[in-house]
Protein backbone atom coordinates (compact mmCIF):
# COMPACT_ATOMS: atom_id res chain seq x y z
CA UNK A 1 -14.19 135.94 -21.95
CA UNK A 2 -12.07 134.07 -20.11
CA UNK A 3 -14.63 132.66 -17.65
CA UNK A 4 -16.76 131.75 -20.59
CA UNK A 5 -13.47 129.80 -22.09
CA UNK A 6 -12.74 127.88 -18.87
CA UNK A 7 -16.26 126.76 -18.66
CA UNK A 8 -16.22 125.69 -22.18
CA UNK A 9 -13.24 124.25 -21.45
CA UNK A 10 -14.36 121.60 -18.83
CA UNK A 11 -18.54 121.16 -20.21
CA UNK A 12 -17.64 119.93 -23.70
CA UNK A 13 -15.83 116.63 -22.49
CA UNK A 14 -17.94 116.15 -19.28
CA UNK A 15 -20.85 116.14 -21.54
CA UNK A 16 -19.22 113.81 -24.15
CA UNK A 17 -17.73 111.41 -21.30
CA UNK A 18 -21.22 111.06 -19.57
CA UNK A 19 -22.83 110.22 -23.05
CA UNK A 20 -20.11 107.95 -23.50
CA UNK A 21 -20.28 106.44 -20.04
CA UNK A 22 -23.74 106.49 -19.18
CA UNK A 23 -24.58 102.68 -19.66
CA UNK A 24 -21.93 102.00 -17.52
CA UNK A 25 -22.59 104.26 -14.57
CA UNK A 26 -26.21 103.56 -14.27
CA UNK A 27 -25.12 99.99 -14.21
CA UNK A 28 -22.90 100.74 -11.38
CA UNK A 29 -24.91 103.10 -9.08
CA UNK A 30 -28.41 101.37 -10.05
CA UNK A 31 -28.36 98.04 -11.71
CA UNK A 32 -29.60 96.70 -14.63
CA UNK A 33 -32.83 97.12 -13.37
CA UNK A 34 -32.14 101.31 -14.49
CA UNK A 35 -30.37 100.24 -18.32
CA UNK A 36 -33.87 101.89 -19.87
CA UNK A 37 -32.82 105.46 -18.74
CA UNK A 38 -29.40 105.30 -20.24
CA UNK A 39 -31.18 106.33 -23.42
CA UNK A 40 -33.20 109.18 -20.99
CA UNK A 41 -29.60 110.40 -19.77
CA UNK A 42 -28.17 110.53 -23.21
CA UNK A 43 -31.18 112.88 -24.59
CA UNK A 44 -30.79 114.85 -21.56
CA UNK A 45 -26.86 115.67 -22.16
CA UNK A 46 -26.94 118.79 -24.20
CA UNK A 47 -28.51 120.22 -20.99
CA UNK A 48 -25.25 120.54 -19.26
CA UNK A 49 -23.52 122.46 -21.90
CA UNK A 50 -26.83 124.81 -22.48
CA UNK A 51 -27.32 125.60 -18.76
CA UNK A 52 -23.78 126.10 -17.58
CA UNK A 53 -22.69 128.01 -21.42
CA UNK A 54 -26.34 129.93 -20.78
CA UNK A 55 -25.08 131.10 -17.44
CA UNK A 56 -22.40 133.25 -18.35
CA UNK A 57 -23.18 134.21 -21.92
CA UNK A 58 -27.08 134.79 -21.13
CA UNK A 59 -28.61 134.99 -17.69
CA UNK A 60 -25.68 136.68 -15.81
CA UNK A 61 -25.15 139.42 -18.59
CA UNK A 62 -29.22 139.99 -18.29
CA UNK A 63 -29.29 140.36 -14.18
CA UNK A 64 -26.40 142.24 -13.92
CA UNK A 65 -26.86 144.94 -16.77
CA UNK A 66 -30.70 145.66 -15.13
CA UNK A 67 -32.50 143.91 -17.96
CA UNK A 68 -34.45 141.79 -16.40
CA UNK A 69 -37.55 142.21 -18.33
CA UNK A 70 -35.65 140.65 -21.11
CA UNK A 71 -36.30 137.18 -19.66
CA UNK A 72 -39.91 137.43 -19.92
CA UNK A 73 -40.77 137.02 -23.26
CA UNK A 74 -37.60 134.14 -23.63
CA UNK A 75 -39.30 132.24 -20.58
CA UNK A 76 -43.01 132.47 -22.41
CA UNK A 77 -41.24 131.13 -25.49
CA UNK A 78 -39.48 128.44 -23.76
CA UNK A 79 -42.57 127.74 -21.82
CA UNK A 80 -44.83 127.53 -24.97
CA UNK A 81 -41.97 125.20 -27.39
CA UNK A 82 -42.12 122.87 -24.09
CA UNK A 83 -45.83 122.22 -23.80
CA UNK A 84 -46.35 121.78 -27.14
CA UNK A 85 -43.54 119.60 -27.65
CA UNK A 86 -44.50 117.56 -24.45
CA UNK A 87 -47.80 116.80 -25.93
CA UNK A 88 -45.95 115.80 -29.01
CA UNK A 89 -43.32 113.44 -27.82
CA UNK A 90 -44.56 112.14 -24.55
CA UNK A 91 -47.13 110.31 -25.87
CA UNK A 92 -44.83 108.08 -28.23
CA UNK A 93 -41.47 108.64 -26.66
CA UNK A 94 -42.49 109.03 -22.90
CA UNK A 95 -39.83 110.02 -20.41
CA UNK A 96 -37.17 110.12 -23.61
CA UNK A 97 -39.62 112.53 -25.27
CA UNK A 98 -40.03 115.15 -21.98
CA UNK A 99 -36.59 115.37 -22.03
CA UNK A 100 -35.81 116.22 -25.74
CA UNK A 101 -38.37 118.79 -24.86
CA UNK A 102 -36.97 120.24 -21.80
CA UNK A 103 -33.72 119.91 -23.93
CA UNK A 104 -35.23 122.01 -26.99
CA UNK A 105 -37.03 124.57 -24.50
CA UNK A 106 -33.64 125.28 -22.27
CA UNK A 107 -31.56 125.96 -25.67
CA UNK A 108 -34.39 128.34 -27.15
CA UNK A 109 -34.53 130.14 -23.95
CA UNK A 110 -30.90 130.80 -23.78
CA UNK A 111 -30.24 131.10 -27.03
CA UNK A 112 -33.00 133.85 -27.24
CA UNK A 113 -31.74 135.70 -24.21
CA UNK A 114 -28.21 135.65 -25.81
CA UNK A 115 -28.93 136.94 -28.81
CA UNK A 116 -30.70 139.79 -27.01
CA UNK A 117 -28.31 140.34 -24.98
CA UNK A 118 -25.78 140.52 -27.68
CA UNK A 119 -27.33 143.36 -28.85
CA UNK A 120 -27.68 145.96 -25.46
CA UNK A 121 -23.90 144.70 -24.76
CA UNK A 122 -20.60 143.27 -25.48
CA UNK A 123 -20.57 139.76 -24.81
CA UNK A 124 -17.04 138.58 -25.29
CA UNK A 125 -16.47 134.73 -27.07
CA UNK A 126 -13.53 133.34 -28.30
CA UNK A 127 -14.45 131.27 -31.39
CA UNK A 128 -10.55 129.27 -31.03
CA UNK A 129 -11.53 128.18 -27.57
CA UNK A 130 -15.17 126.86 -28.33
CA UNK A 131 -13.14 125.36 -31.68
CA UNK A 132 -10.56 123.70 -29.37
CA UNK A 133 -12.97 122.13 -26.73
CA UNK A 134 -14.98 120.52 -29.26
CA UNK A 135 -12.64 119.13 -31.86
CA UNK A 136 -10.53 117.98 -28.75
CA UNK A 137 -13.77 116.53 -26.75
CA UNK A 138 -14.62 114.68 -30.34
CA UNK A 139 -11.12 113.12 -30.50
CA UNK A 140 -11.74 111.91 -26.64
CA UNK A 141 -14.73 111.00 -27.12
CA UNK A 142 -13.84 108.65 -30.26
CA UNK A 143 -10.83 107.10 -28.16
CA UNK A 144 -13.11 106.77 -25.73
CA UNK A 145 -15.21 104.34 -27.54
CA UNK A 146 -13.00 102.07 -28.38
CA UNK A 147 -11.10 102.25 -25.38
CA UNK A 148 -14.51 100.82 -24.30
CA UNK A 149 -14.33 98.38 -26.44
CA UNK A 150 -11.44 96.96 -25.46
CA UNK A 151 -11.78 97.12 -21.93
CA UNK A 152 -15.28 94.86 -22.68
CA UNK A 153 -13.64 92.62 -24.95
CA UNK A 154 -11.34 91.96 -22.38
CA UNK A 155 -14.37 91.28 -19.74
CA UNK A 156 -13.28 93.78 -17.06
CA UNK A 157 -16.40 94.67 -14.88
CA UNK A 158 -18.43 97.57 -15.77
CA UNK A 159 -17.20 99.90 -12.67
CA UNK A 160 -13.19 99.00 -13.66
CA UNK A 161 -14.38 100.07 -16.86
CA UNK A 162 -16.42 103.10 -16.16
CA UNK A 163 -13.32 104.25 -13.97
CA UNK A 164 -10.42 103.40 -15.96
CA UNK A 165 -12.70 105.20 -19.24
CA UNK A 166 -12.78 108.57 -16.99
CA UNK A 167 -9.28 108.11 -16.27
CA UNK A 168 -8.27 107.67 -19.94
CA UNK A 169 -10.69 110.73 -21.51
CA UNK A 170 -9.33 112.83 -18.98
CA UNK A 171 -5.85 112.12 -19.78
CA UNK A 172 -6.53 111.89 -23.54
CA UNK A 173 -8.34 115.43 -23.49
CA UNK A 174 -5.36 116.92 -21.92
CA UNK A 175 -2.68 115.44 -24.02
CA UNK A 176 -4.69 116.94 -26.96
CA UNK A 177 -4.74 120.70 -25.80
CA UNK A 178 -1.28 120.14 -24.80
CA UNK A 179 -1.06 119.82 -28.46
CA UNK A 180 -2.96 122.32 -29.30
CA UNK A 181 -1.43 124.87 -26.76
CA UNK A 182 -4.47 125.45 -25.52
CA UNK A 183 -4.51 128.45 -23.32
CA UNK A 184 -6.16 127.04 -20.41
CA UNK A 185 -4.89 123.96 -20.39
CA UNK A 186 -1.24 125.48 -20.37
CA UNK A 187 -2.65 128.12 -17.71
CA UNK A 188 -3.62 124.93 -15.51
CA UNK A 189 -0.29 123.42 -16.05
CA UNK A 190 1.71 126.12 -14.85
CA UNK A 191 0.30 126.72 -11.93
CA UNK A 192 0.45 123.14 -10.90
CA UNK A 193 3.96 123.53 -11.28
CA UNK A 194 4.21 126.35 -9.47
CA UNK A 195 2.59 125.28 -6.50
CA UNK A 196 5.04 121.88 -6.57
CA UNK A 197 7.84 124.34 -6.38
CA UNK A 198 6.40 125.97 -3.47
């Protein structure tokens, strides 16, 4: 459980922060010449939470409780939902359209497997921490934007922005689940503190 919360914990703002952010770190590492897969990277973001969430609440409990022939009908499902969808949305959304499929695919995979699973054995998920991460990753992610704003009505360049708008969702995000007294974020604290003592 408390793997599961940790990992929630850190996905549901890096996902928000790189949908936020993702116009202005293509610009940065590629150019302008790149701007037409911001739109690519933002379809593709629910990826990050599915694979790393589907890690720990799907494909580890399958491979280390022996059922491994649970993942072959999930993977035939997952297969089948992405072909057809691919032949659906490529033609009239192209590379945008592949990955909404891949996106749709991954989630009914895991989501399959996890409901299995959930069913052979205990899968332990604290509702509070999934609660806390995304109210307090919505709250960043709203700052965020206008921090944005600001930062471009003020013309800094897009890397001082893209840094300074990782700097101040990471410091926002915390500051909330101080607030909140979230566990992990208080866990993190303490042992910071700790450590400076030692």
């Amino acid at each position: 459980g408390k793997v599961v919360s940790i990992t929630t914990f850190f996905v549901f703002p890096a996902a928000v922060g790189l949908f936020i952010l993702a116009p202005k770190a293509i610009h940065v590492l590629y150019g302008d010449s790149f701007a037409g897969s911001v739109l690519t990277v933002r379809v593709f973001v629910p990826i990050v939470i599915i694979e790393c969430l589907g890690m720990f609440l799907a494909f580890l409990p399958i491979m280390t409780t022996g059922n491994e022939k649970q993942r072959l009908p999930s993977s035939l499902l997952a297969s089948i939902v992405n072909i057809v969808l691919n032949v659906i949305l490529i033609p009239r959304f192209m590379q945008n359209g592949a990955a909404l499929a891949s996106v749709i695919s991954r989630g009914l995979l895991n989501l399959y497997q996890f409901v299995v699973m959930r069913r052979i054995v205990r899968i332990p998920l604290s509702k509070k921490a999934f609660l806390q991460a995304i109210s307090s990753s919505a709250i960043m992610g709203a700052t965020l934007v206008i921090v944005i704003y600001i930062f471009k009505a003020l013309h800094f360049s897009q890397l001082i922005q893209c840094i300074l708008g990782t700097l101040v969702g990471i410091l926002v995000y915390i500051a909330i689940n101080i607030k909140f007294k979230n566990e992990i974020t208080l866990m993190l604290i303490k042992k910071i503190t700790l450590r400076e003592i030692i």
